[in-house]
C-alpha atoms as a PDB file:
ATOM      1  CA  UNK A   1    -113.924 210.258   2.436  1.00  0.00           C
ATOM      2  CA  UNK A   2    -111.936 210.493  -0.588  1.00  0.00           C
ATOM      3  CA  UNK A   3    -108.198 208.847  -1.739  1.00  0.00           C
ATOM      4  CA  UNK A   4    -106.395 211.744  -2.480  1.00  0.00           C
ATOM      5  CA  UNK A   5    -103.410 209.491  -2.658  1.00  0.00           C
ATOM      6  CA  UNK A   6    -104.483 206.770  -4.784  1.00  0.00           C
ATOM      7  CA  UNK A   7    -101.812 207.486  -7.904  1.00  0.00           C
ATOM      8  CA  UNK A   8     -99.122 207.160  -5.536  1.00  0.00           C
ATOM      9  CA  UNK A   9    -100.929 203.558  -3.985  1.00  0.00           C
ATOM     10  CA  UNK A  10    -100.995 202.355  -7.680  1.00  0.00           C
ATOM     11  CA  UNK A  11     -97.942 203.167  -8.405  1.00  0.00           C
ATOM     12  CA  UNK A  12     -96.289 201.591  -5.307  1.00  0.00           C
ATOM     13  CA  UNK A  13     -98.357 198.527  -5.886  1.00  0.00           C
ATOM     14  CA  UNK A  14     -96.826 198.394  -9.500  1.00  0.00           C
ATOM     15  CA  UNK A  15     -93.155 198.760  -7.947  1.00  0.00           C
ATOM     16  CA  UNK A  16     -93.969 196.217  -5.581  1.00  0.00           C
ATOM     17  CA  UNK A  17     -94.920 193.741  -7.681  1.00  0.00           C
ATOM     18  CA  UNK A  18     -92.098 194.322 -10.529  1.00  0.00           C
ATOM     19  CA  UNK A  19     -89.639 193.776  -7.981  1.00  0.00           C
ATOM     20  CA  UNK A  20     -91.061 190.314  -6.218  1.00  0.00           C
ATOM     21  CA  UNK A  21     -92.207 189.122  -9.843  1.00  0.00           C
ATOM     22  CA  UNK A  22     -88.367 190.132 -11.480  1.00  0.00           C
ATOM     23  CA  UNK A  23     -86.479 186.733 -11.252  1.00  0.00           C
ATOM     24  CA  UNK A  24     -89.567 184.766 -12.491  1.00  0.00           C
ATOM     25  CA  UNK A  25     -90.246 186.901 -15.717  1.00  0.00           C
ATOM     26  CA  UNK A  26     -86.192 187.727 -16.006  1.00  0.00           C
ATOM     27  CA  UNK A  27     -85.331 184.065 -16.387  1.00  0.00           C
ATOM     28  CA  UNK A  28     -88.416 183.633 -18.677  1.00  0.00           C
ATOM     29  CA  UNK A  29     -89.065 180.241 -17.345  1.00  0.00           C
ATOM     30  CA  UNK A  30     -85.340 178.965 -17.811  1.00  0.00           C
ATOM     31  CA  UNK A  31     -83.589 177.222 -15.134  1.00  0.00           C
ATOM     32  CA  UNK A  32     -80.163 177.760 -15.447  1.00  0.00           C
ATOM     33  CA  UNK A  33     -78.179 174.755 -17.090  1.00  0.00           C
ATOM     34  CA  UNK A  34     -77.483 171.734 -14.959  1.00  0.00           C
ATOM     35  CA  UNK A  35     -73.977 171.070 -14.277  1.00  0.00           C
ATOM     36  CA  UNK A  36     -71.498 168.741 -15.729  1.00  0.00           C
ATOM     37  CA  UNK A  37     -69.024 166.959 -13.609  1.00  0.00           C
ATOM     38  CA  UNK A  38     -66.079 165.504 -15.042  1.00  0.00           C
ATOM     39  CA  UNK A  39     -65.724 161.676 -13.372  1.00  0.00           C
ATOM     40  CA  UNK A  40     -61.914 160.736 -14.353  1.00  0.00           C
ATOM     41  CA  UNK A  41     -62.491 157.069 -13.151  1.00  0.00           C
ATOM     42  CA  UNK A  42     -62.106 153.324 -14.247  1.00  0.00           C
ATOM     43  CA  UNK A  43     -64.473 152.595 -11.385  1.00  0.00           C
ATOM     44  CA  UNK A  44     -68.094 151.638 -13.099  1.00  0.00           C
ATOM     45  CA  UNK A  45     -69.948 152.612  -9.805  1.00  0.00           C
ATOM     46  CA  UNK A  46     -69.875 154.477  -6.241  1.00  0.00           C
ATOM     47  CA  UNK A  47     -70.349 153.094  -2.882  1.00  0.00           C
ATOM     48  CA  UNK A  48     -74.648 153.738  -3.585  1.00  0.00           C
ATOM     49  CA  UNK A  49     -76.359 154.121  -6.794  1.00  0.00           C
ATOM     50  CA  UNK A  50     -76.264 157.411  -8.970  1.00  0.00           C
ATOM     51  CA  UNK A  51     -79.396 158.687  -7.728  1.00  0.00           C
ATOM     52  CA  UNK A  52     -78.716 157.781  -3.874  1.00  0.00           C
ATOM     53  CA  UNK A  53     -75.338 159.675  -4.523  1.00  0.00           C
ATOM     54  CA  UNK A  54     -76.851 162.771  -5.980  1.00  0.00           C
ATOM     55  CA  UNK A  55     -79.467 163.501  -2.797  1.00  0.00           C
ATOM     56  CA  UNK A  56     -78.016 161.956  -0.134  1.00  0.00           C
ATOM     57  CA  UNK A  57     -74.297 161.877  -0.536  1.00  0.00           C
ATOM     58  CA  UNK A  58     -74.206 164.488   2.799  1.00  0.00           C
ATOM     59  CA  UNK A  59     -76.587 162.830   4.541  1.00  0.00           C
ATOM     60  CA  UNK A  60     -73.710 159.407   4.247  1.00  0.00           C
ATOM     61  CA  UNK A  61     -70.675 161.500   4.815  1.00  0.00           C
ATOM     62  CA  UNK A  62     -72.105 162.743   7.857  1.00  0.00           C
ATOM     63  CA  UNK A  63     -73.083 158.796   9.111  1.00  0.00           C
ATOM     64  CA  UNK A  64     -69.783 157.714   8.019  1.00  0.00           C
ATOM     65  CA  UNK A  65     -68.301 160.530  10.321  1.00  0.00           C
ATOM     66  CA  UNK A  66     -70.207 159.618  13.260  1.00  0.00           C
ATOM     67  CA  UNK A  67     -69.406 155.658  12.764  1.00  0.00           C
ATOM     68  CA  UNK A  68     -66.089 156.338  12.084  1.00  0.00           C
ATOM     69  CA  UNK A  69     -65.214 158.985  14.862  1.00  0.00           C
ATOM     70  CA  UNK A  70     -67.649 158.132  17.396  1.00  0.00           C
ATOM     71  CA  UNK A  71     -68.021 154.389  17.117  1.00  0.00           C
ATOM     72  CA  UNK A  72     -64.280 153.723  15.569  1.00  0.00           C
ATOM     73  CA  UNK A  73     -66.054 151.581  13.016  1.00  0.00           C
ATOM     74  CA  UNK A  74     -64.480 151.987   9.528  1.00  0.00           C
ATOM     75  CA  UNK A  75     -66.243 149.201   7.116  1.00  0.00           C
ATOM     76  CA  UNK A  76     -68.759 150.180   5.195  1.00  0.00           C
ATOM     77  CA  UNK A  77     -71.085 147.484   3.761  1.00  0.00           C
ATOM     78  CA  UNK A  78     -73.033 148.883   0.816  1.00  0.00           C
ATOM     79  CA  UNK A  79     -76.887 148.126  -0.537  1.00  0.00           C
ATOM     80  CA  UNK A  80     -75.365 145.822  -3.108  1.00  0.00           C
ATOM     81  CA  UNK A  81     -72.938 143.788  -0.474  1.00  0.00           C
ATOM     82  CA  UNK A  82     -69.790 144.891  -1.485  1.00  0.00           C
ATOM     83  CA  UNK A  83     -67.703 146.231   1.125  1.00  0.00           C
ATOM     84  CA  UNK A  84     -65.769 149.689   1.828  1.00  0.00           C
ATOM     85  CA  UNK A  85     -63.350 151.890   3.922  1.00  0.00           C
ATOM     86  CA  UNK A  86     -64.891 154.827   5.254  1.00  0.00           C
ATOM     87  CA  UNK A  87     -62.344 157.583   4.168  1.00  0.00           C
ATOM     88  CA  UNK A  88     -62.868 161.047   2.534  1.00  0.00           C
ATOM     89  CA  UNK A  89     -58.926 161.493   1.407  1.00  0.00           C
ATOM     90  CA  UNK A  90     -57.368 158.240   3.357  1.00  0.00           C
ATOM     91  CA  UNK A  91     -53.441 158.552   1.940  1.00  0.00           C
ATOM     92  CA  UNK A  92     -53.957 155.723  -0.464  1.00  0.00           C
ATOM     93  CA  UNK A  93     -55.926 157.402  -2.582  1.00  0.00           C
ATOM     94  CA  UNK A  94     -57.432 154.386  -4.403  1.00  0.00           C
ATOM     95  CA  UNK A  95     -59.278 153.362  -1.373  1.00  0.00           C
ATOM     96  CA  UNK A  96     -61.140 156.541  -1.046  1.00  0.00           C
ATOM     97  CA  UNK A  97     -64.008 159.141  -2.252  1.00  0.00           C
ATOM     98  CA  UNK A  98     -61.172 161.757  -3.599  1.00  0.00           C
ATOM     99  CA  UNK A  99     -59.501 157.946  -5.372  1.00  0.00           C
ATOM    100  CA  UNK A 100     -62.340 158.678  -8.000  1.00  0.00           C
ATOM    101  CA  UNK A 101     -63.178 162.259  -7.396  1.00  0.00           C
ATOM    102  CA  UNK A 102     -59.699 163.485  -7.844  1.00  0.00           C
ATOM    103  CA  UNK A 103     -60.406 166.535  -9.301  1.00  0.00           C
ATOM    104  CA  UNK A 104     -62.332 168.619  -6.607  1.00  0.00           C
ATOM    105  CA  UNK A 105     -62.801 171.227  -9.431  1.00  0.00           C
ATOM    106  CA  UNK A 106     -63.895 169.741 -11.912  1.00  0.00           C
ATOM    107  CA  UNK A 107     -66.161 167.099  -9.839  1.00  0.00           C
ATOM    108  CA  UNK A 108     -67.628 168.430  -6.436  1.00  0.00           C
ATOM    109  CA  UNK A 109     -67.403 172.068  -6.749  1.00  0.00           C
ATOM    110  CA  UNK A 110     -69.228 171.993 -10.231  1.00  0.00           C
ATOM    111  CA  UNK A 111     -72.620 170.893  -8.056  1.00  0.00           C
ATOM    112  CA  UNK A 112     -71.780 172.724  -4.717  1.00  0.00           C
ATOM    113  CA  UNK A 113     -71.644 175.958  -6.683  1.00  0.00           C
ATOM    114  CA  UNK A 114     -75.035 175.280  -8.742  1.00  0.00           C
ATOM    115  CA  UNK A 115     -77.181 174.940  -5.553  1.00  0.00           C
ATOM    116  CA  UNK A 116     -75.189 177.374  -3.463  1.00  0.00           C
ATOM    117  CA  UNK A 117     -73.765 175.192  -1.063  1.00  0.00           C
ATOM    118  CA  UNK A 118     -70.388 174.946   0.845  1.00  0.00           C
ATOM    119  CA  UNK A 119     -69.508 171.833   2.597  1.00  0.00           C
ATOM    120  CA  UNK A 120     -67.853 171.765   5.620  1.00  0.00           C
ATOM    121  CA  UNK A 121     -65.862 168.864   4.930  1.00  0.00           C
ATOM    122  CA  UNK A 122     -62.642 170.872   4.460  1.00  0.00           C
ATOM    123  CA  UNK A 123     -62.196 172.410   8.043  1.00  0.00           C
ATOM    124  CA  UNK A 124     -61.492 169.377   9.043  1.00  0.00           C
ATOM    125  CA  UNK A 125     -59.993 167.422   6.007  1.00  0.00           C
ATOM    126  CA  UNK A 126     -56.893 169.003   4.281  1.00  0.00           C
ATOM    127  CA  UNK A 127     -58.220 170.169   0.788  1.00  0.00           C
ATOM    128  CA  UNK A 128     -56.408 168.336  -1.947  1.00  0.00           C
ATOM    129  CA  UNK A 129     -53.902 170.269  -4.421  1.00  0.00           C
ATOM    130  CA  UNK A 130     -55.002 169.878  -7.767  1.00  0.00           C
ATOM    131  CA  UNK A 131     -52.517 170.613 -10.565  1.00  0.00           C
ATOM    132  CA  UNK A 132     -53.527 173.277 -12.497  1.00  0.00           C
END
């Protein structure tokens, strides 16, 4: 039995493998360039450490929602002791997460937008005007 069709195999196979191999040899390697949020803050650190913050900041919003809503528990006791009020945009801002991330802009949307996420914390918290 013989391939008649084996040029147009090949060349499929070649097509096929250009298109899943495009974004690795497109990029070259190079991972597009890590964001840079703009912290406008006297405060020298959040309600967890830097690293805690940058994985599992979601993961605490969503316990602080379920304490807070379900429970009706509003302290927050860090890992270092020190103690907090469970508020996203509470109306003094200084006792809050927007108090030091004030500019959703320049701050949260700068990391949301480099792994392609969109929190849902907006449908239910008004989004705060930023003066352009």
């Amino acid at each position: 039995m013989k391939m008649y069709d084996a040029g147009k195999i090949i060349v499929g196979i070649i097509v096929f493998v250009t298109l899943i191999t495009f974004p690795f040899w497109y990029n070259r390697g190079k991972a597009a360039p890590s964001p840079k949020p703009k912290l406008l803050t006297r405060e020298k650190e959040c309600v967890e450490p830097t690293p805690y913050m940058k994985t599992s900041h979601m993961r605490l919003l969503n316990e602080w929602r379920n304490s807070v809503v379900r429970e009706g528990n509003r302290l927050y006791i860090s890992s270092n002791g020190k103690k907090y009020s469970m508020n996203l945009a509470n109306t003094s801002l200084s006792d809050s997460c927007m108090g030091c991330h004030s500019k959703k802009a320049e701050f949260c949307d700068q990391c949301h937008n480099y792994v392609g996420v969109k929190p849902y914390c907006w449908d239910c918290h008004i989004e705060p005007k930023e003066k352009r």
